[in-house]
PDB file of N, CA and C in Angstrom:
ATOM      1  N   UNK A   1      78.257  99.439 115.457  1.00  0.00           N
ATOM      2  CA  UNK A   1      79.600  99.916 115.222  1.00  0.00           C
ATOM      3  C   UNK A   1      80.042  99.656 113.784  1.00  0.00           C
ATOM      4  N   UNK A   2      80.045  98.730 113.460  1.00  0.00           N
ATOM      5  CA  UNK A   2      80.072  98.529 111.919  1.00  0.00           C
ATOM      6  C   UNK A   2      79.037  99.272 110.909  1.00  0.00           C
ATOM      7  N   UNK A   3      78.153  99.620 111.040  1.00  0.00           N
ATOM      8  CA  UNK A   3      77.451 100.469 110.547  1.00  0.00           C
ATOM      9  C   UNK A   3      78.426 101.842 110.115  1.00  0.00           C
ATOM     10  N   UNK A   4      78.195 102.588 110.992  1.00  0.00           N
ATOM     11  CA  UNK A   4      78.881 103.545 111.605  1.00  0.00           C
ATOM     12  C   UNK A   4      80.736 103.520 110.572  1.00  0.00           C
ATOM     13  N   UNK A   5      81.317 102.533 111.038  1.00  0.00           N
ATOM     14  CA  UNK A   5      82.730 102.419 110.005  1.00  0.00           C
ATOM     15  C   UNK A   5      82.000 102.267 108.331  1.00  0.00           C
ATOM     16  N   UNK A   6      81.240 101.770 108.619  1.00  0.00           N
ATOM     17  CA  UNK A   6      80.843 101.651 106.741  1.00  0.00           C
ATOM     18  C   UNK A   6      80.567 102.886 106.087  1.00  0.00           C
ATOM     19  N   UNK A   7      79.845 103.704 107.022  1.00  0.00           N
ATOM     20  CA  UNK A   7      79.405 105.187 106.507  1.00  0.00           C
ATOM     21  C   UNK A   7      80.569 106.225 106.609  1.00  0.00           C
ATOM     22  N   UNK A   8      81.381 105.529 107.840  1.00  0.00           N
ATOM     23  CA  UNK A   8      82.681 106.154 107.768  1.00  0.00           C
ATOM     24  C   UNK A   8      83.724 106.371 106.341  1.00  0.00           C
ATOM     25  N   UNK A   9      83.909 105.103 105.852  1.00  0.00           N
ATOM     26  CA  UNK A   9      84.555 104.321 104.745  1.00  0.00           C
ATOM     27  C   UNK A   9      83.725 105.141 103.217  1.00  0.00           C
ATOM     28  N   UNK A  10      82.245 105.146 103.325  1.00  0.00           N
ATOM     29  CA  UNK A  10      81.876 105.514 102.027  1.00  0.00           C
ATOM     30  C   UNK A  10      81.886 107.561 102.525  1.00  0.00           C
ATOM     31  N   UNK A  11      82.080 107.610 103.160  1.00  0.00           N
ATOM     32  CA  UNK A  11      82.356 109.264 103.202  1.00  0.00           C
ATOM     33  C   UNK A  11      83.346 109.599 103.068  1.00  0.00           C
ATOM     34  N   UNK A  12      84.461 108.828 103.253  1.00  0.00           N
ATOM     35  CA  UNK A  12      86.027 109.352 103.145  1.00  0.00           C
ATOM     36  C   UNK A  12      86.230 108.978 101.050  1.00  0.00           C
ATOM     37  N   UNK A  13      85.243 107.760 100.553  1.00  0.00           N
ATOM     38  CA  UNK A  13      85.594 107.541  99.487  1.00  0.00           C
ATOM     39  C   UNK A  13      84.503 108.766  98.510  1.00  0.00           C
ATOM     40  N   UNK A  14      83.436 109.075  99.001  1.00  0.00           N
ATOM     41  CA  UNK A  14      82.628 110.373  98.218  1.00  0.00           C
ATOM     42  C   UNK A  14      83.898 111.770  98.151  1.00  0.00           C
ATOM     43  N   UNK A  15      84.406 111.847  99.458  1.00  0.00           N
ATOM     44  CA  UNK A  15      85.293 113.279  99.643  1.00  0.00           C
ATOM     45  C   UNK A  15      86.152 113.113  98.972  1.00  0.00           C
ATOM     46  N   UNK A  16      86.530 112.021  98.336  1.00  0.00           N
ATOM     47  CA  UNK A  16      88.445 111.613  97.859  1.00  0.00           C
ATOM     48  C   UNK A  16      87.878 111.447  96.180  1.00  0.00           C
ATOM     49  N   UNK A  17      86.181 111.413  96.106  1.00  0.00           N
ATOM     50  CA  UNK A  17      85.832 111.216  94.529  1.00  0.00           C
ATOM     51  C   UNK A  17      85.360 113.020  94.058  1.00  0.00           C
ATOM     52  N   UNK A  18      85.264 113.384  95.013  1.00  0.00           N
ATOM     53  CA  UNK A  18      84.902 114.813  95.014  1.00  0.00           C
ATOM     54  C   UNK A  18      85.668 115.610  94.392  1.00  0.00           C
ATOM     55  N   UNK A  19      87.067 115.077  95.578  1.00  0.00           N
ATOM     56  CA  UNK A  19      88.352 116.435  95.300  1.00  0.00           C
ATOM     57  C   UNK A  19      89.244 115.533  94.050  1.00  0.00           C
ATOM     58  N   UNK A  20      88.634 114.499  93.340  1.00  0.00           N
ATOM     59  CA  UNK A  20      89.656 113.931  92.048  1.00  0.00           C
ATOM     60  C   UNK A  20      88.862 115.048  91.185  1.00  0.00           C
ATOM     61  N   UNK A  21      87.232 115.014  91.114  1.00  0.00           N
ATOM     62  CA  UNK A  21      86.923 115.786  90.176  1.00  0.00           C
ATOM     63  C   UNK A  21      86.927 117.388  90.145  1.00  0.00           C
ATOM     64  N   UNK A  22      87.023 117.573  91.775  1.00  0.00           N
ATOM     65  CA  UNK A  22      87.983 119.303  91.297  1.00  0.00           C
ATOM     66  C   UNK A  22      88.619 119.343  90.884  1.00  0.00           C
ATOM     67  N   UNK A  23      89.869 118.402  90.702  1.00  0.00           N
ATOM     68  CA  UNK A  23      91.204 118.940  90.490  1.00  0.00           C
ATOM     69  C   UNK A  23      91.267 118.458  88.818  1.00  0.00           C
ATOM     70  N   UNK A  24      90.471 117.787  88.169  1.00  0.00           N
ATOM     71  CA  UNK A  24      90.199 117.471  86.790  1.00  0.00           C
ATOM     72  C   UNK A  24      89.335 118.771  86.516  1.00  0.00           C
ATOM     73  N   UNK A  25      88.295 119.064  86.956  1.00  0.00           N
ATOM     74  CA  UNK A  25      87.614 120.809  86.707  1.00  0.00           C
ATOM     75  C   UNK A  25      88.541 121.579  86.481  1.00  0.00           C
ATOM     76  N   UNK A  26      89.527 121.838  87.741  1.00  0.00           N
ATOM     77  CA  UNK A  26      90.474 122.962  87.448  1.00  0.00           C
ATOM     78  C   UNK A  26      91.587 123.165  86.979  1.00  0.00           C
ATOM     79  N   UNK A  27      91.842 121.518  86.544  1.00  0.00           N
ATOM     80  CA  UNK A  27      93.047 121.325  85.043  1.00  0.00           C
ATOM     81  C   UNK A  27      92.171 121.836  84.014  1.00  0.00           C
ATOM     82  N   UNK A  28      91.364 120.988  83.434  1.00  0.00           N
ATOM     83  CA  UNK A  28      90.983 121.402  82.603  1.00  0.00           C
ATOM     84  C   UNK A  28      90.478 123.420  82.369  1.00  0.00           C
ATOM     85  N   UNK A  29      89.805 123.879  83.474  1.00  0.00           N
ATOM     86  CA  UNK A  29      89.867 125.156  83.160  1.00  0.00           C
ATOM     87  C   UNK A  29      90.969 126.436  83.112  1.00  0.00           C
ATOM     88  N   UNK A  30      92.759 125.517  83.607  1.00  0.00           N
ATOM     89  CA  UNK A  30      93.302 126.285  83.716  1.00  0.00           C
ATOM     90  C   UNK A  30      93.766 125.897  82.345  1.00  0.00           C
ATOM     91  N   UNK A  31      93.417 125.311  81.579  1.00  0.00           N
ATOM     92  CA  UNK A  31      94.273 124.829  79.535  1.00  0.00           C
ATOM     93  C   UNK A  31      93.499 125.825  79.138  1.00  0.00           C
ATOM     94  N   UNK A  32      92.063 126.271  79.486  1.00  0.00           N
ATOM     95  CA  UNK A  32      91.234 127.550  79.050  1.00  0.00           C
ATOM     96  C   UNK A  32      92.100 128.824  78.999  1.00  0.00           C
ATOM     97  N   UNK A  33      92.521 128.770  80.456  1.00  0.00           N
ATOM     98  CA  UNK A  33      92.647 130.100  81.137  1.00  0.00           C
ATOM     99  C   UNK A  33      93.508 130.905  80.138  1.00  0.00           C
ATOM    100  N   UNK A  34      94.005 132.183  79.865  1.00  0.00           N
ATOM    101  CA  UNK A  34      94.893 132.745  79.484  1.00  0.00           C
ATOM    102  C   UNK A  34      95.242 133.743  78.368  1.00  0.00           C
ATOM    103  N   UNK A  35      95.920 134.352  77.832  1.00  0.00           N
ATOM    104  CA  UNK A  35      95.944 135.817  76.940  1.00  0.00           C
ATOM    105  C   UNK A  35      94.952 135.250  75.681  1.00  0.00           C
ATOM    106  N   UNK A  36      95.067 134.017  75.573  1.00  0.00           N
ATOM    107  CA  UNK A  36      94.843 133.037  74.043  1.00  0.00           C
ATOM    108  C   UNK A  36      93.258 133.068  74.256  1.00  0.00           C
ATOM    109  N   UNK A  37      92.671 132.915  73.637  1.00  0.00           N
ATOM    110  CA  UNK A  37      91.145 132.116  73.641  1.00  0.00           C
ATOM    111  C   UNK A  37      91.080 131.027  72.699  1.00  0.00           C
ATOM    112  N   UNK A  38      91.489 129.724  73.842  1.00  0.00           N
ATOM    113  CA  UNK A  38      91.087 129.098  72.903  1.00  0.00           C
ATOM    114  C   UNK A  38      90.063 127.817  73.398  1.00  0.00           C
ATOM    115  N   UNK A  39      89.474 127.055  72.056  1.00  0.00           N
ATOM    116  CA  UNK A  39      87.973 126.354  72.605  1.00  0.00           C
ATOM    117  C   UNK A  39      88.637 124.966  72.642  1.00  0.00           C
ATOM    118  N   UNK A  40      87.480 124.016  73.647  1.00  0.00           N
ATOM    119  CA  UNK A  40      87.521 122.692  73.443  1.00  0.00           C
ATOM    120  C   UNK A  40      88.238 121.972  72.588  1.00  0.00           C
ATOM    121  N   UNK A  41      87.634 122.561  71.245  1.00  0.00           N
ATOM    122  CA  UNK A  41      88.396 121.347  70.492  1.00  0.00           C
ATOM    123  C   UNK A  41      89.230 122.056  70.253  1.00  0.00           C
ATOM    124  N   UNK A  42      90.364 123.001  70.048  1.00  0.00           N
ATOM    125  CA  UNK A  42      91.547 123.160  70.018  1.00  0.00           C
ATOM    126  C   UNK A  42      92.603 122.724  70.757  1.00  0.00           C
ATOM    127  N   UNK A  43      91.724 122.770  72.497  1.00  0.00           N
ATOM    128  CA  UNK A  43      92.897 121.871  73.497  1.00  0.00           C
ATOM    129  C   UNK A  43      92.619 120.523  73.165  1.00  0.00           C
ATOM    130  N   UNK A  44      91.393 119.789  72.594  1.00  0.00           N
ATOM    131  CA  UNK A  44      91.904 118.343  72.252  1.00  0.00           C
ATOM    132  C   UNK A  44      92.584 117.818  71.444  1.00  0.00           C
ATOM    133  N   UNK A  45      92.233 118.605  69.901  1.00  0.00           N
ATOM    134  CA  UNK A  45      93.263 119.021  69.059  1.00  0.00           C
ATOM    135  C   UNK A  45      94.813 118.966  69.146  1.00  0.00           C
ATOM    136  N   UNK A  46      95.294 119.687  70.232  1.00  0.00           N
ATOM    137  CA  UNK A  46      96.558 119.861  70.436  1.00  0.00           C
ATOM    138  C   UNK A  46      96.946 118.482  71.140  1.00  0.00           C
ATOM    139  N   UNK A  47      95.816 118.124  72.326  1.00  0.00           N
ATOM    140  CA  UNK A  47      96.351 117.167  73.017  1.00  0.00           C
ATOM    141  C   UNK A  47      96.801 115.663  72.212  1.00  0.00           C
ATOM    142  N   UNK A  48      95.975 116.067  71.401  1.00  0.00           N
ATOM    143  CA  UNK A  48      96.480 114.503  70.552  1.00  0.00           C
ATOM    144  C   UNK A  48      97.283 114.897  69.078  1.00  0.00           C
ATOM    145  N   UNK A  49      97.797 116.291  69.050  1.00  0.00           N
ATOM    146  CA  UNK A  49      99.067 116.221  68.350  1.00  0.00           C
ATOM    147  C   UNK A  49      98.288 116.779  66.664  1.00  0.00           C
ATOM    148  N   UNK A  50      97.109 116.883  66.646  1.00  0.00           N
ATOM    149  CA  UNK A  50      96.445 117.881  65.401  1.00  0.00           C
ATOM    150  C   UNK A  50      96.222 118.768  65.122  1.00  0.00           C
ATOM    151  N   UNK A  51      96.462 120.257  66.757  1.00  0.00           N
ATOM    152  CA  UNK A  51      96.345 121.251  65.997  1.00  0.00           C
ATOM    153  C   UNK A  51      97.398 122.109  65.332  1.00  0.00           C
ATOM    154  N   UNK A  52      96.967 123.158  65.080  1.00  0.00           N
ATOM    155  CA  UNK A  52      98.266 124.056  64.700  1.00  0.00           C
ATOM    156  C   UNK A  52      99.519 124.289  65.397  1.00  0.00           C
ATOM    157  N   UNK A  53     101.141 124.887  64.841  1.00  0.00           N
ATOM    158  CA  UNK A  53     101.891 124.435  65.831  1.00  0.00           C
ATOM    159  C   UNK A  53     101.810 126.161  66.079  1.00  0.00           C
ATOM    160  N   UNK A  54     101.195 126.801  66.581  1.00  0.00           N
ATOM    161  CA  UNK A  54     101.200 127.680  67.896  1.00  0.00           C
ATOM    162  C   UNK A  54     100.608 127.672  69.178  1.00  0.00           C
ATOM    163  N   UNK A  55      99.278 126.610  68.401  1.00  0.00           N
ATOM    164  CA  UNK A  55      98.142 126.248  69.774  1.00  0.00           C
ATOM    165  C   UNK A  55      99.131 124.999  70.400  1.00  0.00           C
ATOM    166  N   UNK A  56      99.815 123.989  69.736  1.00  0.00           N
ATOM    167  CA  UNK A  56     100.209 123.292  69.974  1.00  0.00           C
ATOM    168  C   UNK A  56     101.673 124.077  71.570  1.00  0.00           C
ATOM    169  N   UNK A  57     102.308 124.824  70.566  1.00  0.00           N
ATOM    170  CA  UNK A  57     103.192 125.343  71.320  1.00  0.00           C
ATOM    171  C   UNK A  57     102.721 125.553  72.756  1.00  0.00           C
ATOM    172  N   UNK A  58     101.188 126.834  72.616  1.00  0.00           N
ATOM    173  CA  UNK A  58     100.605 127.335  73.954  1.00  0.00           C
ATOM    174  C   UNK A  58     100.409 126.247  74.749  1.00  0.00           C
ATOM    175  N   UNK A  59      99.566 124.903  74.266  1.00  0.00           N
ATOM    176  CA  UNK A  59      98.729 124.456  75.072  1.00  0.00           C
ATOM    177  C   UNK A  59     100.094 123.038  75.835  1.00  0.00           C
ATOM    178  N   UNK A  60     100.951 122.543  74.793  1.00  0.00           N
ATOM    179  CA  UNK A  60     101.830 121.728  75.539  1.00  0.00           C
ATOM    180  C   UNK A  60     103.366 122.347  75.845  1.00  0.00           C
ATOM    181  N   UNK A  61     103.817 123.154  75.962  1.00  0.00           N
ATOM    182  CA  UNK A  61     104.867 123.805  76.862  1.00  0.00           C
ATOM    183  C   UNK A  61     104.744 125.143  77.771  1.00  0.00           C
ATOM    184  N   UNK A  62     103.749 125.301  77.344  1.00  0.00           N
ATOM    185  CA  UNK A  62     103.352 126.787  78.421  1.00  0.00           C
ATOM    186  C   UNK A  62     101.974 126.190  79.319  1.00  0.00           C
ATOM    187  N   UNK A  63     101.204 125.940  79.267  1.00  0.00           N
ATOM    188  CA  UNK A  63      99.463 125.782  79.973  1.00  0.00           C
ATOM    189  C   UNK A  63      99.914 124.305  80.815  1.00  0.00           C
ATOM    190  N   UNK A  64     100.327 123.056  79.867  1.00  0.00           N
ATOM    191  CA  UNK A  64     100.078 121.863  80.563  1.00  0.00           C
ATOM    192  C   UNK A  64     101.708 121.833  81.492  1.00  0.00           C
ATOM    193  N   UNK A  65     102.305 121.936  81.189  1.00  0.00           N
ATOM    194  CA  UNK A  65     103.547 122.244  82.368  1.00  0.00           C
ATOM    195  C   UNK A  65     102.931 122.705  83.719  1.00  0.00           C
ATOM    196  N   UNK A  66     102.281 123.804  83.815  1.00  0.00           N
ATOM    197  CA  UNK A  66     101.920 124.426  84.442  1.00  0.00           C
ATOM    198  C   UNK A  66     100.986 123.839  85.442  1.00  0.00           C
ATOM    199  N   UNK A  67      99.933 123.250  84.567  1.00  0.00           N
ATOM    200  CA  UNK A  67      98.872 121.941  85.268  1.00  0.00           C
ATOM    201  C   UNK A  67      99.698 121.345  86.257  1.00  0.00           C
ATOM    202  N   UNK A  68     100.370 120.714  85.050  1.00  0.00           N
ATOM    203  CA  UNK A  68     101.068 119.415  85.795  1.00  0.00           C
ATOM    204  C   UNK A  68     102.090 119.868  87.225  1.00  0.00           C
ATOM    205  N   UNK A  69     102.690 120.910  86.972  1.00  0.00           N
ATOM    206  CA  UNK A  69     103.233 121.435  88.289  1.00  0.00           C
ATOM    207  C   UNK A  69     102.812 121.629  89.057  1.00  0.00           C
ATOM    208  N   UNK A  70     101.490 122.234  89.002  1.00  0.00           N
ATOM    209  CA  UNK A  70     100.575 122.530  90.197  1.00  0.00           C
ATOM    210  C   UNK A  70      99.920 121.520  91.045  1.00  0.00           C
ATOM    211  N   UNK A  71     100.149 120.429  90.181  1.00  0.00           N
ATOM    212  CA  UNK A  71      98.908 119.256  90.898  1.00  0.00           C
ATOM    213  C   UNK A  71      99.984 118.503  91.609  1.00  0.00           C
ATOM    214  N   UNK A  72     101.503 118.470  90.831  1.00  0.00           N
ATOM    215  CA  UNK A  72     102.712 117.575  91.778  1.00  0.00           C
ATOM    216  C   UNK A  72     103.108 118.545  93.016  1.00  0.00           C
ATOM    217  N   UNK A  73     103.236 119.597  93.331  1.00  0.00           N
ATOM    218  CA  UNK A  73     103.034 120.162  94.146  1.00  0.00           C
ATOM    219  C   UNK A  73     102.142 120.328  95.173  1.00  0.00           C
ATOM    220  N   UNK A  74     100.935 120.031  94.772  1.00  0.00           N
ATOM    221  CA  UNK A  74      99.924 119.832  95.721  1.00  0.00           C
ATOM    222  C   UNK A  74     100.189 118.741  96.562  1.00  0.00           C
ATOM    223  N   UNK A  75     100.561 118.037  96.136  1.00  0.00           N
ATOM    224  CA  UNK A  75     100.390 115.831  96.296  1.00  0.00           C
ATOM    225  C   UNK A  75     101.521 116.471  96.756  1.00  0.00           C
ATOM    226  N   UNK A  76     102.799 117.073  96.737  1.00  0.00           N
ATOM    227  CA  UNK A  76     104.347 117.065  97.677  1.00  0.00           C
ATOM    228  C   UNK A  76     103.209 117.789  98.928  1.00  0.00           C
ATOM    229  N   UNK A  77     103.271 118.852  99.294  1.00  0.00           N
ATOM    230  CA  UNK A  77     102.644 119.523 100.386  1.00  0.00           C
ATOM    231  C   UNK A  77     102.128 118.863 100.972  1.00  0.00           C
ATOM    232  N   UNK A  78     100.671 118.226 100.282  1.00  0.00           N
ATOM    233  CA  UNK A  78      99.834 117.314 100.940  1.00  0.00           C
ATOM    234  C   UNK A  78     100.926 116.123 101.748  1.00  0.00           C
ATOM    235  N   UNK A  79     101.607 115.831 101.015  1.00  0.00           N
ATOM    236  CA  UNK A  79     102.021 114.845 101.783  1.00  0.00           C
ATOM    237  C   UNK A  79     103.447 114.919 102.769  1.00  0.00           C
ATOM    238  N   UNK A  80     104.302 116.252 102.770  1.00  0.00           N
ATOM    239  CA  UNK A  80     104.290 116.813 103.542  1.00  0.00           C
ATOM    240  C   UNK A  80     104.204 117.179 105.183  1.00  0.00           C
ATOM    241  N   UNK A  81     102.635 117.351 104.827  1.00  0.00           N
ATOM    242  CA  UNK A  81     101.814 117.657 106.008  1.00  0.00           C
ATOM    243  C   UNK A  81     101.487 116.644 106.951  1.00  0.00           C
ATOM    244  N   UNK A  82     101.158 115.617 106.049  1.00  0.00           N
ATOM    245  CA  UNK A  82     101.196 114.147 106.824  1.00  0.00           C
ATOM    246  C   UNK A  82     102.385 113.263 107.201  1.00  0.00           C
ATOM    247  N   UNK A  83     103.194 113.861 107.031  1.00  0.00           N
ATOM    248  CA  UNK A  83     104.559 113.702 107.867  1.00  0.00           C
ATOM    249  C   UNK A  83     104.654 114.055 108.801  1.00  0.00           C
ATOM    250  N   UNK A  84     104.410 115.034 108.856  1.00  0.00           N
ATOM    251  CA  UNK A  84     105.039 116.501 109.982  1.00  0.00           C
ATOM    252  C   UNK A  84     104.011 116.153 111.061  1.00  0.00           C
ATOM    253  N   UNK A  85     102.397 116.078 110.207  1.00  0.00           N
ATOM    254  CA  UNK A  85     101.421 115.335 111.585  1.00  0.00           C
ATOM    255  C   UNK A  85     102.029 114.319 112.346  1.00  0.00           C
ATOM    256  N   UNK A  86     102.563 113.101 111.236  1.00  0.00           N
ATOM    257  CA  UNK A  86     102.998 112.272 112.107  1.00  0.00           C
ATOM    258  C   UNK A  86     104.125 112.173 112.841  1.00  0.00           C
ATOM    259  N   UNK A  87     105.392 112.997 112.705  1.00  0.00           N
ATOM    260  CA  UNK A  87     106.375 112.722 113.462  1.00  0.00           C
ATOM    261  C   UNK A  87     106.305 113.553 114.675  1.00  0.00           C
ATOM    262  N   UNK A  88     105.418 114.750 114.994  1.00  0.00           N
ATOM    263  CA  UNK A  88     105.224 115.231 115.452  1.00  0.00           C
ATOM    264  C   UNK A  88     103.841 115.040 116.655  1.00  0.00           C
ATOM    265  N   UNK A  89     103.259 113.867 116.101  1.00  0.00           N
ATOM    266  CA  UNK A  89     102.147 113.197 116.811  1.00  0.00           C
ATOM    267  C   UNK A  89     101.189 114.147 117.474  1.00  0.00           C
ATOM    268  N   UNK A  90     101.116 115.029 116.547  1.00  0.00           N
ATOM    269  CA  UNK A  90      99.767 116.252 116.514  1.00  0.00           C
ATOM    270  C   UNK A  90      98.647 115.565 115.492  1.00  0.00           C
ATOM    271  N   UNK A  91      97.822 115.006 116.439  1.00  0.00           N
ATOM    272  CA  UNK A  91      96.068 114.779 115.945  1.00  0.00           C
ATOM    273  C   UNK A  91      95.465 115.691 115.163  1.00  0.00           C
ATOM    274  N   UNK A  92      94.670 115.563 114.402  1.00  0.00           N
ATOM    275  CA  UNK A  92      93.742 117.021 113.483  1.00  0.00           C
ATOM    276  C   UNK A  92      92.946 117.290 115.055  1.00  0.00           C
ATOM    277  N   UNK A  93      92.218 116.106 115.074  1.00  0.00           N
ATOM    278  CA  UNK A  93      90.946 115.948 116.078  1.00  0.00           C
ATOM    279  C   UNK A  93      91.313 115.579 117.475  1.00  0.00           C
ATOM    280  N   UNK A  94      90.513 115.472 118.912  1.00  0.00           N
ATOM    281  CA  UNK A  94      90.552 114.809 119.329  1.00  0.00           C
ATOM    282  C   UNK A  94      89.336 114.024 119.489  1.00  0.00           C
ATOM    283  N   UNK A  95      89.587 112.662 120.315  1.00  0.00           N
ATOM    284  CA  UNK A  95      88.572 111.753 120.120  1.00  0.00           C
ATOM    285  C   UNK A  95      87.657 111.712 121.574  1.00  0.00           C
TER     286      UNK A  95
END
């Protein structure tokens, strides 16, 4: 039985290391995304306040707003949902 919870424990922590690095993949490819083309080092550039002030403009009031909204939104929903599971005492599974 302890076995079993341990493999339990390191599968819930692989899935929870999984979906940190999607959601770092798809920040980062949504600072890509958009009318602009712009490269790597321009979004690091900007991020630390060196590039030009139009990339600067694009990449910190239009692109990273946007990130950042999307991912606090996720985390509201997500959590949310685990309310509503619980006050409502609807299981995903049964056992």
């Amino acid at each position: 039985m302890i076995n079993t919870y341990k493999n339990y424990i390191k599968y819930k922590w692989l899935v929870l290391i999984i979906c940190f690095i999607a959601v770092i993949a798809c920040s980062i490819f949504s600072l890509f995304a958009g009318s602009t083309d712009l490269s790597l080092k321009d979004i690091i550039l900007s991020l630390t306040f060196n590039a030009d002030k139009q990339i600067n403009t694009i990449i910190l009031n239009i692109r990273m707003p946007r990130v950042l909204a999307s991912i606090v939104v996720g985390i509201v929903l997500a959590m949310s949902g685990c309310i509503m599971q619980n006050v409502l005492h609807n299981p995903l599974f049964k056992k």
